[in-house]
C-alpha atoms as a PDB file:
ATOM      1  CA  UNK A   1       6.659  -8.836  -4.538  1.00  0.00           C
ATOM      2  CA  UNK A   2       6.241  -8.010  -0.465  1.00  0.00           C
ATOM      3  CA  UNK A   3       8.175  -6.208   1.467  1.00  0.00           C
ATOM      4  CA  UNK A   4      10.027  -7.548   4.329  1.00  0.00           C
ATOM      5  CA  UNK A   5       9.178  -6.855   7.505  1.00  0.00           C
ATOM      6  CA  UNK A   6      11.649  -6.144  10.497  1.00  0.00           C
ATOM      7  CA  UNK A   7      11.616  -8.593  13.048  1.00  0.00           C
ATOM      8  CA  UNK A   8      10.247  -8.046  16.357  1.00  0.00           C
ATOM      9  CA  UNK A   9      13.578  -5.959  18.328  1.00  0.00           C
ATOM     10  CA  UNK A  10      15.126  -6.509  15.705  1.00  0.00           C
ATOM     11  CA  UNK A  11      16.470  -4.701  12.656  1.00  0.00           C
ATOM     12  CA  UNK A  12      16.527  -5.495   8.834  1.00  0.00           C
ATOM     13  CA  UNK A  13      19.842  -6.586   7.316  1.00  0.00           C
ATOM     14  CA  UNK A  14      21.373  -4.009   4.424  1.00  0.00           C
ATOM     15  CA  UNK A  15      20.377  -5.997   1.654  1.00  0.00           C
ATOM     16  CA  UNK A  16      16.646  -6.141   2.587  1.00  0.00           C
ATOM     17  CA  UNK A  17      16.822  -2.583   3.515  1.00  0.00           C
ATOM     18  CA  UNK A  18      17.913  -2.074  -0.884  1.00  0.00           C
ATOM     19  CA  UNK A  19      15.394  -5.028  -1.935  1.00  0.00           C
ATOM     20  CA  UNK A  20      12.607  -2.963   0.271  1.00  0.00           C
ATOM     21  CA  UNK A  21      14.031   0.146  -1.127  1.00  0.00           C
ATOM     22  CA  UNK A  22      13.951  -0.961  -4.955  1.00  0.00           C
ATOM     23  CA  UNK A  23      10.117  -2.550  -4.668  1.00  0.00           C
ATOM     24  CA  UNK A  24       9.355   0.652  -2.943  1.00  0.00           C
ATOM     25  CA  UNK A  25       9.950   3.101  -6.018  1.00  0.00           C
ATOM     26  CA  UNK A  26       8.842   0.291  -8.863  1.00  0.00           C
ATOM     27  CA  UNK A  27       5.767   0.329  -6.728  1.00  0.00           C
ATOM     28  CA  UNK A  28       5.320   4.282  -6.618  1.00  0.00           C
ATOM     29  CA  UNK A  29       5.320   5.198  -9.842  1.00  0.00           C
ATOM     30  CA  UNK A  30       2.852   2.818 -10.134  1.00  0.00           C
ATOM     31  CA  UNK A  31       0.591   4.124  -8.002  1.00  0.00           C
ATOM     32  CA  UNK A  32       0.864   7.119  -7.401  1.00  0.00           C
ATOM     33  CA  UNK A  33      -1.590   7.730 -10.762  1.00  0.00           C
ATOM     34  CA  UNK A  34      -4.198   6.163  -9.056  1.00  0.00           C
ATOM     35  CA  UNK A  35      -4.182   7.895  -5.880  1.00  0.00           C
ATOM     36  CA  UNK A  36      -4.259  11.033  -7.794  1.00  0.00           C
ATOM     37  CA  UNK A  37      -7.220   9.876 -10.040  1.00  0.00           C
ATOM     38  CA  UNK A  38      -8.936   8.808  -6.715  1.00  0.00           C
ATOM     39  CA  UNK A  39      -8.446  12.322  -5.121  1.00  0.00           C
ATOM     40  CA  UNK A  40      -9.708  14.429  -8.315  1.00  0.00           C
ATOM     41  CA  UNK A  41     -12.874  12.311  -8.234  1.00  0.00           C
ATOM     42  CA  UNK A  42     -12.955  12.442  -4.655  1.00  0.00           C
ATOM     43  CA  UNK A  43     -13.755   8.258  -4.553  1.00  0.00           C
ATOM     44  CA  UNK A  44     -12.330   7.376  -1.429  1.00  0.00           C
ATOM     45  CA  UNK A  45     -13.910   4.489   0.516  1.00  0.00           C
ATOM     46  CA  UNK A  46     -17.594   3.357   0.174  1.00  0.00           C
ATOM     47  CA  UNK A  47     -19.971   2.227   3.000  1.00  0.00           C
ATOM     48  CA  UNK A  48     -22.591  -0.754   1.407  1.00  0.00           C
ATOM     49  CA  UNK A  49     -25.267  -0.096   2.816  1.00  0.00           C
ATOM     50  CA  UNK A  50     -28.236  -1.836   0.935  1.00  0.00           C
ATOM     51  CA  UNK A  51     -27.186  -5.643   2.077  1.00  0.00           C
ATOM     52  CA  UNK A  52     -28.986  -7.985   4.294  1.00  0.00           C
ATOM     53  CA  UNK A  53     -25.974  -9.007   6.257  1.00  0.00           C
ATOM     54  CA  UNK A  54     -25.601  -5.278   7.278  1.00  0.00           C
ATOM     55  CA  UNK A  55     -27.661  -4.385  10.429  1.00  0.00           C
END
């Protein structure tokens, strides 16, 4: 499920602003365990830096 996205000048109509608004908080409570996981074991992004295609 994606979120819609306003339209350039424009604005969203009601009922997208509720679907956005109901993916929204399904999504959090999904999530937000994993962000706090990520910040106790302080694994936030990783730089490869062992490849060939890396110069």
């Amino acid at each position: 499920m994606a979120l819609q996205k306003k339209p350039k000048g424009g604005e969203l109509r009601t009922d997208e602003k509720m679907r956005n608004k109901r993916i929204s908080s399904k999504r959090d409570s999904k999530q937000r365990p994993y962000a706090v996981i990520k910040n106790v074991f302080k694994s936030g992004h990783t730089r490869l830096t062992t490849s060939k295609e890396i110069r």
